[in-house]
PDB file of N, CA and C in Angstrom:
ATOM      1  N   UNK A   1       8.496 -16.261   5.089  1.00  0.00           N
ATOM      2  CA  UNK A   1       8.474 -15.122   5.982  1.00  0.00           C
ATOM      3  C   UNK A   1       7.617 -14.032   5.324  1.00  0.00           C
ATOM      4  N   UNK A   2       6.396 -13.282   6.095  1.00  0.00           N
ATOM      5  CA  UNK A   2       5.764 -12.286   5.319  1.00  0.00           C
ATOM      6  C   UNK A   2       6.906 -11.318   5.107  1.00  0.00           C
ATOM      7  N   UNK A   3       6.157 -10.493   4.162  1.00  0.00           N
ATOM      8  CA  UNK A   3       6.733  -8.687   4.254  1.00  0.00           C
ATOM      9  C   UNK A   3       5.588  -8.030   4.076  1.00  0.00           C
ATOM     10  N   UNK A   4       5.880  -6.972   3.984  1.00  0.00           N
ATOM     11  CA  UNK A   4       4.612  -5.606   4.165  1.00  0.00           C
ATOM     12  C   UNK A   4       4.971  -4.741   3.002  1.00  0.00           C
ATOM     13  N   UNK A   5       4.201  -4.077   2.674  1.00  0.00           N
ATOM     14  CA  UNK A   5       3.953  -2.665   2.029  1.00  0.00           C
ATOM     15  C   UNK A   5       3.467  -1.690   2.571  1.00  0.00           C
ATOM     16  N   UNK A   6       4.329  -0.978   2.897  1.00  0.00           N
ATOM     17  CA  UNK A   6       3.794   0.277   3.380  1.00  0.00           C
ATOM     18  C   UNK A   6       3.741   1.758   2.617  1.00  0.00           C
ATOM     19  N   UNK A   7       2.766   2.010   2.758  1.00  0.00           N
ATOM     20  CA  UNK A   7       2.392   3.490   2.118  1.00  0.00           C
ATOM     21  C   UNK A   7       1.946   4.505   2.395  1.00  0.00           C
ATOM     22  N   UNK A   8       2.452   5.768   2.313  1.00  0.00           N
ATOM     23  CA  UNK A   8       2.297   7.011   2.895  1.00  0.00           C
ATOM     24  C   UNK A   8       2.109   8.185   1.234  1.00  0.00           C
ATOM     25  N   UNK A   9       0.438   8.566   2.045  1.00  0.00           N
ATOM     26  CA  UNK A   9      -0.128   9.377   1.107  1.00  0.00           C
ATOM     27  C   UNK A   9      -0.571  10.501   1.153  1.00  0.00           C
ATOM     28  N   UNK A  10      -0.871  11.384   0.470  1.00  0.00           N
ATOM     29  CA  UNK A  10      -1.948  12.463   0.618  1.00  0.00           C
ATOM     30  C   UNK A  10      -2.352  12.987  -0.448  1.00  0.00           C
ATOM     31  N   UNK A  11      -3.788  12.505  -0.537  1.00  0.00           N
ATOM     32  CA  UNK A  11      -4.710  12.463  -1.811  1.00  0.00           C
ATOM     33  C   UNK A  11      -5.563  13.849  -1.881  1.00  0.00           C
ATOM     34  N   UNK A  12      -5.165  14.239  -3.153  1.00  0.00           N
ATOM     35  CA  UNK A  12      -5.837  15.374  -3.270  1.00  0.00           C
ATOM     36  C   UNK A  12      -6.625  15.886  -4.488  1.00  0.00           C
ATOM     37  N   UNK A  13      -7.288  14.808  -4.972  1.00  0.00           N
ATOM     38  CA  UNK A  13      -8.486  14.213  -6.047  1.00  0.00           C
ATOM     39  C   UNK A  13      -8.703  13.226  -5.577  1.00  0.00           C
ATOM     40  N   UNK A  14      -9.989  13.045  -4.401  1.00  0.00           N
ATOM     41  CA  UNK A  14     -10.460  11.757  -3.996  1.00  0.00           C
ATOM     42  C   UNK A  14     -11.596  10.944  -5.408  1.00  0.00           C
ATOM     43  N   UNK A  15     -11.927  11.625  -5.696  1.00  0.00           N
ATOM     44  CA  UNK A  15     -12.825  11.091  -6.832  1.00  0.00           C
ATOM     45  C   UNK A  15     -11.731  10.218  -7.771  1.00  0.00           C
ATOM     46  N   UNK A  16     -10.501  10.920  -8.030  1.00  0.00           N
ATOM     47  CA  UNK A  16      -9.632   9.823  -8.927  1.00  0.00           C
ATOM     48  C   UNK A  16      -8.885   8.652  -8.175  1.00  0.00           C
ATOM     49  N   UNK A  17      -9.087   9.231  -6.975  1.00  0.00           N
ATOM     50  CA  UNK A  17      -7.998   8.292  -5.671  1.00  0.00           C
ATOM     51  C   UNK A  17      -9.441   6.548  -5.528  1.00  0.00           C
ATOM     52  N   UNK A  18     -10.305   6.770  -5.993  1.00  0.00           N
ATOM     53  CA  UNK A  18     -11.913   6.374  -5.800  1.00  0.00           C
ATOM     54  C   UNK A  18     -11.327   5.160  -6.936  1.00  0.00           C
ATOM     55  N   UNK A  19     -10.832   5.724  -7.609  1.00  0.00           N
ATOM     56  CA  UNK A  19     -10.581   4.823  -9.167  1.00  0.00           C
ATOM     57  C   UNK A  19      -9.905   3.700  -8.795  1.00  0.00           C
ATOM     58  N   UNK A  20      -8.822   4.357  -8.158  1.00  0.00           N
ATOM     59  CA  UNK A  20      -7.592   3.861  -8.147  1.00  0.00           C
ATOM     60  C   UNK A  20      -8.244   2.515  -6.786  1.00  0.00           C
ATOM     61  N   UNK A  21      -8.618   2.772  -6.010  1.00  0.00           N
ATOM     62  CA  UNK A  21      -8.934   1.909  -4.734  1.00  0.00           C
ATOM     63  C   UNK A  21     -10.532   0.705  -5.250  1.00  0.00           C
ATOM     64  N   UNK A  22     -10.633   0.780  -6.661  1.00  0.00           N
ATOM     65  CA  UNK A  22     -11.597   0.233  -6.929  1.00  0.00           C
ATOM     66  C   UNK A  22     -11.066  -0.680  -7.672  1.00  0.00           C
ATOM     67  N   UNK A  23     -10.317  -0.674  -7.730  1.00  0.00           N
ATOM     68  CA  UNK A  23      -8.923  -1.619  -8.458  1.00  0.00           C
ATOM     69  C   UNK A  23      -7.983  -2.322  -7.765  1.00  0.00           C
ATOM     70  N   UNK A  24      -7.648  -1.513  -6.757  1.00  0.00           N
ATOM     71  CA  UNK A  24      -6.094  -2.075  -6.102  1.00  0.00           C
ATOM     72  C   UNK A  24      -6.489  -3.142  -5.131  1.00  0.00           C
ATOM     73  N   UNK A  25      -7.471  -3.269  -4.405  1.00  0.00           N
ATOM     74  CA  UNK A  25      -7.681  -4.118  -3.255  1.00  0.00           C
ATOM     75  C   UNK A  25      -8.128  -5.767  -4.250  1.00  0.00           C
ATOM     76  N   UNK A  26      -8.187  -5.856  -5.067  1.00  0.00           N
ATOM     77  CA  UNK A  26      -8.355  -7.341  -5.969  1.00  0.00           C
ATOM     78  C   UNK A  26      -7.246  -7.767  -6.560  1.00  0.00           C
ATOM     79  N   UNK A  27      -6.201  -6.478  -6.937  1.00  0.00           N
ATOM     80  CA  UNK A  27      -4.416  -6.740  -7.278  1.00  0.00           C
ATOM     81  C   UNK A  27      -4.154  -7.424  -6.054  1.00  0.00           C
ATOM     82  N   UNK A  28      -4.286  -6.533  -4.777  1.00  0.00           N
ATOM     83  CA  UNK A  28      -3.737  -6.850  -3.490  1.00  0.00           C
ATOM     84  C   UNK A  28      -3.987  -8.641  -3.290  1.00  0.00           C
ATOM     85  N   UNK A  29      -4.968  -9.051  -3.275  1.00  0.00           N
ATOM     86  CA  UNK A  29      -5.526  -9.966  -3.214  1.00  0.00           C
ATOM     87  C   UNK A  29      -4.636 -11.096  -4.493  1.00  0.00           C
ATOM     88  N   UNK A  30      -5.138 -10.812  -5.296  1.00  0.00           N
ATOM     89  CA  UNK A  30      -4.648 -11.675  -6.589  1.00  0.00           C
ATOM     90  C   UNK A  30      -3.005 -12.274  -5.771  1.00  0.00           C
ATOM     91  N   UNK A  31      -1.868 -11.408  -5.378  1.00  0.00           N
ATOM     92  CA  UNK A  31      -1.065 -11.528  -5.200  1.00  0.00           C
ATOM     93  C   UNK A  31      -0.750 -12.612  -3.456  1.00  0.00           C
ATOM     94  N   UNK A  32      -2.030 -12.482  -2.514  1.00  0.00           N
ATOM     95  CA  UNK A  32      -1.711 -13.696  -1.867  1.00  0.00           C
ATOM     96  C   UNK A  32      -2.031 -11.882  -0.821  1.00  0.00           C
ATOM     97  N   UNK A  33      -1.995 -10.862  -0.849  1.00  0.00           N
ATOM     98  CA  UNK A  33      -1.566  -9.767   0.181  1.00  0.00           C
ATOM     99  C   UNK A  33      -3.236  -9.465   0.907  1.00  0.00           C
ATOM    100  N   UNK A  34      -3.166  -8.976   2.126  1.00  0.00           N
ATOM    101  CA  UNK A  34      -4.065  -8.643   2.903  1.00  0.00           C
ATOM    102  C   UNK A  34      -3.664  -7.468   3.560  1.00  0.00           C
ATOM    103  N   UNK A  35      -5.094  -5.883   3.371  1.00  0.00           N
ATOM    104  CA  UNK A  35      -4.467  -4.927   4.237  1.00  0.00           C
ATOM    105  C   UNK A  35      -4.522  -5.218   5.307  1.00  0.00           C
ATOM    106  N   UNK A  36      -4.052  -4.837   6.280  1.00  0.00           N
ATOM    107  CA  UNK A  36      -4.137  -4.444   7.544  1.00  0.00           C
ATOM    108  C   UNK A  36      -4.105  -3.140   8.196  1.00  0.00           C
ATOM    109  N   UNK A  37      -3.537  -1.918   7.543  1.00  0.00           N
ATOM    110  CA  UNK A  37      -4.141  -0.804   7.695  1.00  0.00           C
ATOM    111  C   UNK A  37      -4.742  -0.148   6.241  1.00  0.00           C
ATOM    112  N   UNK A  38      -6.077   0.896   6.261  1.00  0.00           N
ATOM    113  CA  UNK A  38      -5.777   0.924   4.742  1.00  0.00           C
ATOM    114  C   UNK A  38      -7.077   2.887   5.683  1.00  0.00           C
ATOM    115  N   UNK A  39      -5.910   3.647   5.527  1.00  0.00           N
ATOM    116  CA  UNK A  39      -6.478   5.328   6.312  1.00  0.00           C
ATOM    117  C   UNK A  39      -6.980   5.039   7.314  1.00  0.00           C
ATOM    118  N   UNK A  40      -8.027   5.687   8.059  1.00  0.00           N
ATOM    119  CA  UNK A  40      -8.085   5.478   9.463  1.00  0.00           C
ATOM    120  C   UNK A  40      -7.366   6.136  10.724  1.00  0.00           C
ATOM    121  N   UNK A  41      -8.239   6.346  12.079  1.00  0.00           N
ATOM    122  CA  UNK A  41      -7.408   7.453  12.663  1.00  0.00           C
ATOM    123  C   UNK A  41      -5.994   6.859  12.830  1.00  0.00           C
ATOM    124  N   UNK A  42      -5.011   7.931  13.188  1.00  0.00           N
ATOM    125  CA  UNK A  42      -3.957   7.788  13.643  1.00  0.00           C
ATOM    126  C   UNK A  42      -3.137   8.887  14.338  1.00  0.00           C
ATOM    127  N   UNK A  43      -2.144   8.631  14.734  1.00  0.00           N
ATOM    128  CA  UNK A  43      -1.437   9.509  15.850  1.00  0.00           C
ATOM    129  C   UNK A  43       0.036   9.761  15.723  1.00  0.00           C
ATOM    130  N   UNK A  44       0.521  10.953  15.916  1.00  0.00           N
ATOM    131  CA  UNK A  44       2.106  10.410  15.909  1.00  0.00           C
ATOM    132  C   UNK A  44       2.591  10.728  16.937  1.00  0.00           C
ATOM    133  N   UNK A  45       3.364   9.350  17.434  1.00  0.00           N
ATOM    134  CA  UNK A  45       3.517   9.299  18.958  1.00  0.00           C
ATOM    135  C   UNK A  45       5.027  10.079  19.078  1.00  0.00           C
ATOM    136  N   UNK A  46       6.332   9.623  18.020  1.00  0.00           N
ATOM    137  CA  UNK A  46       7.317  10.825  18.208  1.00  0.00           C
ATOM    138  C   UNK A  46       7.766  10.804  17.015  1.00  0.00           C
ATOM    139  N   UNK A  47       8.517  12.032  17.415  1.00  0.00           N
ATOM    140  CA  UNK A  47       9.144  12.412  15.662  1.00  0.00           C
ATOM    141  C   UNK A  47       8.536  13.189  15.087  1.00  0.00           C
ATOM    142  N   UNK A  48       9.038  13.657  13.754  1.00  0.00           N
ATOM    143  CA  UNK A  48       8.426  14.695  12.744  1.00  0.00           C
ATOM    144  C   UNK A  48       7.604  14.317  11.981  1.00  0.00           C
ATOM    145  N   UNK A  49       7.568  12.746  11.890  1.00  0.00           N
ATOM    146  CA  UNK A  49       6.683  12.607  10.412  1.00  0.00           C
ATOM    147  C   UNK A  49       4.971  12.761  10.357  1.00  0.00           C
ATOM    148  N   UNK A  50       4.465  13.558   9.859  1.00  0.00           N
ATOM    149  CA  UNK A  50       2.922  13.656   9.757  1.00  0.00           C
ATOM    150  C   UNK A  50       2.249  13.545   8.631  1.00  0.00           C
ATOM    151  N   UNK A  51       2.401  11.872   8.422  1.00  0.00           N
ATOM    152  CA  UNK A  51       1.273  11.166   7.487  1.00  0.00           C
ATOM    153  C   UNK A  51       0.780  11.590   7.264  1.00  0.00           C
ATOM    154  N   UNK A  52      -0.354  11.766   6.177  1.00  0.00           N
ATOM    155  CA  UNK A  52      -1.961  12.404   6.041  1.00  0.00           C
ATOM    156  C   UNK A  52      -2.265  11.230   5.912  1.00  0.00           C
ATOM    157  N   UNK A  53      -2.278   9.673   5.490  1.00  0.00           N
ATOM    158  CA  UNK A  53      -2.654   8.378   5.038  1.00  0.00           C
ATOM    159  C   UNK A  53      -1.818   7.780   5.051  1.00  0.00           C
ATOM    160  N   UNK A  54      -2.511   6.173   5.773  1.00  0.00           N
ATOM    161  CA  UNK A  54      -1.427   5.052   5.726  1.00  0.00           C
ATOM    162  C   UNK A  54      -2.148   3.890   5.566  1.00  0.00           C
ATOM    163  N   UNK A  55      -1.093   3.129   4.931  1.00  0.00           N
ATOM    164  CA  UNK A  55      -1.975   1.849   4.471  1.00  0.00           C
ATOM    165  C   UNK A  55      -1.014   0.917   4.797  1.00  0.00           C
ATOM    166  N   UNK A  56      -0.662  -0.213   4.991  1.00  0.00           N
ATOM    167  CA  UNK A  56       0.056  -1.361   5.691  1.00  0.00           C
ATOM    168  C   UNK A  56      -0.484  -2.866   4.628  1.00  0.00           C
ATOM    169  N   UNK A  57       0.276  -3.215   3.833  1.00  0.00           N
ATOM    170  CA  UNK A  57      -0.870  -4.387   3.057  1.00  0.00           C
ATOM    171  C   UNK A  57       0.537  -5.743   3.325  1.00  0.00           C
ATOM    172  N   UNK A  58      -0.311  -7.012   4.133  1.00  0.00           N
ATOM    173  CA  UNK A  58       0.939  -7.832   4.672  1.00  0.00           C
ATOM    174  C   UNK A  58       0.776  -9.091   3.555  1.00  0.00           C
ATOM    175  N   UNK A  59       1.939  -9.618   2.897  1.00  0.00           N
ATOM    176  CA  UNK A  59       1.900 -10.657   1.474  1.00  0.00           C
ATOM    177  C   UNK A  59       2.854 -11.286   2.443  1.00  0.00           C
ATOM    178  N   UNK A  60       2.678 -12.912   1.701  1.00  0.00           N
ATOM    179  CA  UNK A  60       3.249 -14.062   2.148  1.00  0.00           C
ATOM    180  C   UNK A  60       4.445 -13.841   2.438  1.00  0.00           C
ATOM    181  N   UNK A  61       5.183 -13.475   1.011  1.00  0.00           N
ATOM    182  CA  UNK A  61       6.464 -13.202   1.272  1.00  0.00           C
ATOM    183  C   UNK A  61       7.899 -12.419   0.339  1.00  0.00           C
ATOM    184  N   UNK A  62       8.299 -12.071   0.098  1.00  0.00           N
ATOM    185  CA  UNK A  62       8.975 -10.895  -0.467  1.00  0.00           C
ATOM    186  C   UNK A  62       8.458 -10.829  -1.634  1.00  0.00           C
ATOM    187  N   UNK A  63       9.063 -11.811  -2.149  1.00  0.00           N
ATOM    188  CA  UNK A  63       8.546 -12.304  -3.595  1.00  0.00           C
ATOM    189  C   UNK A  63       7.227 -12.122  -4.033  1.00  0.00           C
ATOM    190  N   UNK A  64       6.458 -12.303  -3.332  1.00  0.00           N
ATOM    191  CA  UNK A  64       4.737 -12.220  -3.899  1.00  0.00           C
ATOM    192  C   UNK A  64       4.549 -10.582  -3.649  1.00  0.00           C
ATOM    193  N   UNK A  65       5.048  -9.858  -2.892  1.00  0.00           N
ATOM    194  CA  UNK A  65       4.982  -8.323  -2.669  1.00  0.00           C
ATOM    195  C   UNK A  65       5.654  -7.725  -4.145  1.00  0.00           C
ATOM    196  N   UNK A  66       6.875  -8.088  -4.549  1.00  0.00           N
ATOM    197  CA  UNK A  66       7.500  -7.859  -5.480  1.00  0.00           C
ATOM    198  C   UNK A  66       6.604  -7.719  -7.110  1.00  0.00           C
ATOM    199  N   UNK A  67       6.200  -9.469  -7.162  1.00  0.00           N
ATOM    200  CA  UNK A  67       5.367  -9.663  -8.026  1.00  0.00           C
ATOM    201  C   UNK A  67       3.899  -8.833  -8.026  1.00  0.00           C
ATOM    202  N   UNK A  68       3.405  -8.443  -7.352  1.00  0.00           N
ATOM    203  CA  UNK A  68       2.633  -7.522  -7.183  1.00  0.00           C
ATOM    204  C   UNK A  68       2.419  -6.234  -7.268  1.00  0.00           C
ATOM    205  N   UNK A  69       3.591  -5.621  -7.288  1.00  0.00           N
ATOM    206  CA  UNK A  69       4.299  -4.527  -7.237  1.00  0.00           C
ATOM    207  C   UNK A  69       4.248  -4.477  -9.320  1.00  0.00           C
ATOM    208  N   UNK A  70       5.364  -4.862  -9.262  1.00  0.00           N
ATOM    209  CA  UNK A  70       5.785  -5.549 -11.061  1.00  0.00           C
ATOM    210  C   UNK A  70       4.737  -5.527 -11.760  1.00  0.00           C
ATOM    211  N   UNK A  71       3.379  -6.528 -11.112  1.00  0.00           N
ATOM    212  CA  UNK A  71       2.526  -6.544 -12.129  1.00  0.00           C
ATOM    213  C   UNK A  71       1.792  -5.287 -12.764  1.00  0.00           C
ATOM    214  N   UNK A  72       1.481  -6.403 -14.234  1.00  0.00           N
ATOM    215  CA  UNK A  72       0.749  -5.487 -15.046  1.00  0.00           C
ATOM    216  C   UNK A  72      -0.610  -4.958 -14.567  1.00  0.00           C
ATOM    217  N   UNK A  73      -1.103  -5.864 -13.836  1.00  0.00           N
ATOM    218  CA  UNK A  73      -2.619  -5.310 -12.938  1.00  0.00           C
ATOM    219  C   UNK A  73      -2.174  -4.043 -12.129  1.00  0.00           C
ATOM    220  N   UNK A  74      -0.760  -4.119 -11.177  1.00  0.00           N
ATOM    221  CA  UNK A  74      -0.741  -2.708 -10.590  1.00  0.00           C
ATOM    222  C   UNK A  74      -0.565  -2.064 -11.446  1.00  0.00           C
ATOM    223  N   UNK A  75       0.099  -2.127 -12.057  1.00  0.00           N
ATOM    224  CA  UNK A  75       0.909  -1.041 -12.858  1.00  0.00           C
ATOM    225  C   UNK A  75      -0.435  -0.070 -13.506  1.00  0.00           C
ATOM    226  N   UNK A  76      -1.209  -1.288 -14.413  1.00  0.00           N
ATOM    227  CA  UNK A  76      -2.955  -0.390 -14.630  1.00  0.00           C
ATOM    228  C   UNK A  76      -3.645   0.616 -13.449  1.00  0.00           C
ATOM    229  N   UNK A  77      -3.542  -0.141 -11.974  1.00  0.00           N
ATOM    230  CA  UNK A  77      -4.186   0.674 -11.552  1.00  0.00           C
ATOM    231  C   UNK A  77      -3.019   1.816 -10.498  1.00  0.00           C
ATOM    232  N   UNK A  78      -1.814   1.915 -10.762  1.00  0.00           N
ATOM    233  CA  UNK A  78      -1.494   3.082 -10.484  1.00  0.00           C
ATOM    234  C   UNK A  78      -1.528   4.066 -11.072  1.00  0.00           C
ATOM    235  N   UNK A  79      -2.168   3.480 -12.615  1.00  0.00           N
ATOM    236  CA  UNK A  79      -1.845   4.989 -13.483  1.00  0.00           C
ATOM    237  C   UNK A  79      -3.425   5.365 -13.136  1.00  0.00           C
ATOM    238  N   UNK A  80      -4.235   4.600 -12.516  1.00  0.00           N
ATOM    239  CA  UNK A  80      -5.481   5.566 -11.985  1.00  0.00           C
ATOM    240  C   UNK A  80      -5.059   6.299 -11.602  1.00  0.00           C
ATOM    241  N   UNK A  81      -4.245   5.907 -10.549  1.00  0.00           N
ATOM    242  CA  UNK A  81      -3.880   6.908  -9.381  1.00  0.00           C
ATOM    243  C   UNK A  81      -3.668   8.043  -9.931  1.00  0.00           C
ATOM    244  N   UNK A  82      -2.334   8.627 -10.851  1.00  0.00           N
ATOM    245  CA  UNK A  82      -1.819   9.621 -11.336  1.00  0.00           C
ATOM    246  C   UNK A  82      -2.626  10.641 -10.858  1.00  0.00           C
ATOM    247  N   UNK A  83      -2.393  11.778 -10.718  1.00  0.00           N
ATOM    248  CA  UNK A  83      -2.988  13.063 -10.646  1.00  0.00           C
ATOM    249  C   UNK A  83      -3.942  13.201  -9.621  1.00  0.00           C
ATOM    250  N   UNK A  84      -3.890  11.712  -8.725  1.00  0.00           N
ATOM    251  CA  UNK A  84      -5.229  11.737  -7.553  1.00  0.00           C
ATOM    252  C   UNK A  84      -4.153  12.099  -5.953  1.00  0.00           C
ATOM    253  N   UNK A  85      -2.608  11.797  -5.828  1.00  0.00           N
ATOM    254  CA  UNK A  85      -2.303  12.229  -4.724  1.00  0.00           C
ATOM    255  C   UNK A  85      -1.334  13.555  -4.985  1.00  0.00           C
ATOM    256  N   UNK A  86      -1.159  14.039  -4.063  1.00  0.00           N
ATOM    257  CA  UNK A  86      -0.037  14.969  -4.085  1.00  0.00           C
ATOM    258  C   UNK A  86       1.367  14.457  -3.855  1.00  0.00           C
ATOM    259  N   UNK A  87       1.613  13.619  -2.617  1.00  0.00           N
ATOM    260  CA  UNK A  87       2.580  12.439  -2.715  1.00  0.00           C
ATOM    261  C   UNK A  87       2.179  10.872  -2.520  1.00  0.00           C
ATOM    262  N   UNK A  88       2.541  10.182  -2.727  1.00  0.00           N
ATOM    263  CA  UNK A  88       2.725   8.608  -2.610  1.00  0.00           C
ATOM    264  C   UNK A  88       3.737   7.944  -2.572  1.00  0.00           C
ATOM    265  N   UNK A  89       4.316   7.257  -1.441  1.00  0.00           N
ATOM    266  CA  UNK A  89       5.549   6.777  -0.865  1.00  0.00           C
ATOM    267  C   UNK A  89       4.972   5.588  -0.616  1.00  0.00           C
ATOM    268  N   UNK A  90       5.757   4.899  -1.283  1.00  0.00           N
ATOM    269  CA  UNK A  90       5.657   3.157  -0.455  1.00  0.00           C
ATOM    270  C   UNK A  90       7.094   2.384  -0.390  1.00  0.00           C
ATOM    271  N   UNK A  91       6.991   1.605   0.294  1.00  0.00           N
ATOM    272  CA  UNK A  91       8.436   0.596   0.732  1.00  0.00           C
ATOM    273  C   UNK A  91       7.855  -0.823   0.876  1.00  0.00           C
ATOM    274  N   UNK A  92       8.756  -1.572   0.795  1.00  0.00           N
ATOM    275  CA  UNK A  92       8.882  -2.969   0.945  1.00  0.00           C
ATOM    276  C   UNK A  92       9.816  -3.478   1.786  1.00  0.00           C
ATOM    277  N   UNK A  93       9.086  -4.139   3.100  1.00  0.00           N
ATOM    278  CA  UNK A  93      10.264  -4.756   3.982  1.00  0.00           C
ATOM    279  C   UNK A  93      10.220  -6.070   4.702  1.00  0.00           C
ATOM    280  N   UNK A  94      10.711  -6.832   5.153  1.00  0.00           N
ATOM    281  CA  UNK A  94      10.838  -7.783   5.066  1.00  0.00           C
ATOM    282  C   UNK A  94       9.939  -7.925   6.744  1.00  0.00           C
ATOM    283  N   UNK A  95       9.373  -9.258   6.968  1.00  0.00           N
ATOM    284  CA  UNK A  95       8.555  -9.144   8.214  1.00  0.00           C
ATOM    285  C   UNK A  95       9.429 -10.442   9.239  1.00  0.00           C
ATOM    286  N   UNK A  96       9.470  -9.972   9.954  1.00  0.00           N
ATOM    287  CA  UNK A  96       9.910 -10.790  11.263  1.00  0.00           C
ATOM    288  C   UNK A  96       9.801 -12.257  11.114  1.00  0.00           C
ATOM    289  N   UNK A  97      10.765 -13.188  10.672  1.00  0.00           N
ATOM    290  CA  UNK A  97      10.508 -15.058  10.401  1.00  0.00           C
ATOM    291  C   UNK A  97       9.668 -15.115  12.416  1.00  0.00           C
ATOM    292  N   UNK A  98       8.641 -16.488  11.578  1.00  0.00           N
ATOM    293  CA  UNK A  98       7.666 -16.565  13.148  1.00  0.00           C
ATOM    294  C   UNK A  98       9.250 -17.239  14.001  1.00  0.00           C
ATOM    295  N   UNK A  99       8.459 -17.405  15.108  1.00  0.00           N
ATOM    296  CA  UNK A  99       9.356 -17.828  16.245  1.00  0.00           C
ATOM    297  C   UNK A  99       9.292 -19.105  16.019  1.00  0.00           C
ATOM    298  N   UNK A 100      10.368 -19.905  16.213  1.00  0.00           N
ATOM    299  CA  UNK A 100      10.831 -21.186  16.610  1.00  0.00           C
ATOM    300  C   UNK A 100       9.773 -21.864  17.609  1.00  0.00           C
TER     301      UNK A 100
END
C-alpha cells in the first residue's frame, strides 16, 4: 500500500532552500518515492490553513517513507535546509490499499 509525505513550508533563504532541493529529490528517489506535488499554484478551498508551500512525495509503502525519512542521506540534506525555512511541517500517512 503507498503512503505519502506531506510537507508544509515557508522558505525564507531560497538560496539555502536551493541546497537543500539539490539534494533531496535523489534521497526521494533512492528510497523508491516520487513527488507529485513539489510548490506550485494553489488555493484554499476551506478552512484556515494558508500554506505558503506544498510538496506531496508518494513511496511504495510505509516502510520505504520511514526509511527515507531515517536515512543518513536525509538527514545530510535537511541540515541544508536549517536556517533556509521559517517553518517546515511534514507527516506521514498511510495511502488508500488499491481496490479489489
Amino acid at each position: 500500500m503507498p503512503a505519502y509525505v506531506i510537507a508544509e513550508m515557508k522558505i525564507s533563504d531560497p538560496e539555502r532552500y536551493r541546497d537543500y532541493m539539490a539534494v533531496a529529490p535523489a534521497v526521494v528517489a533512492a528510497f523508491g518515492g516520487e513527488y507529485l506535488v513539489r510548490g506550485g499554484q494553489h488555493e484554499v478551498l476551506e478552512g484556515s490553513w494558508q500554506p505558503a508551500r506544498l510538496a506531496i512525495v508518494k513511496f511504495p509503502s510505509y516502510a520505504q517513507a520511514k526509511a527515507f525519512y531515517d536515512s543518513e542521506q536525509y538527514r545530510a540534506a535537511r541540515a541544508k535546509r536549517l536556517g533556509a525555512t521559517e517553518y517546515f511541517n511534514m507527516v506521514l500517512v498511510d495511502g488508500v490499499p488499491p481496490s479489489a
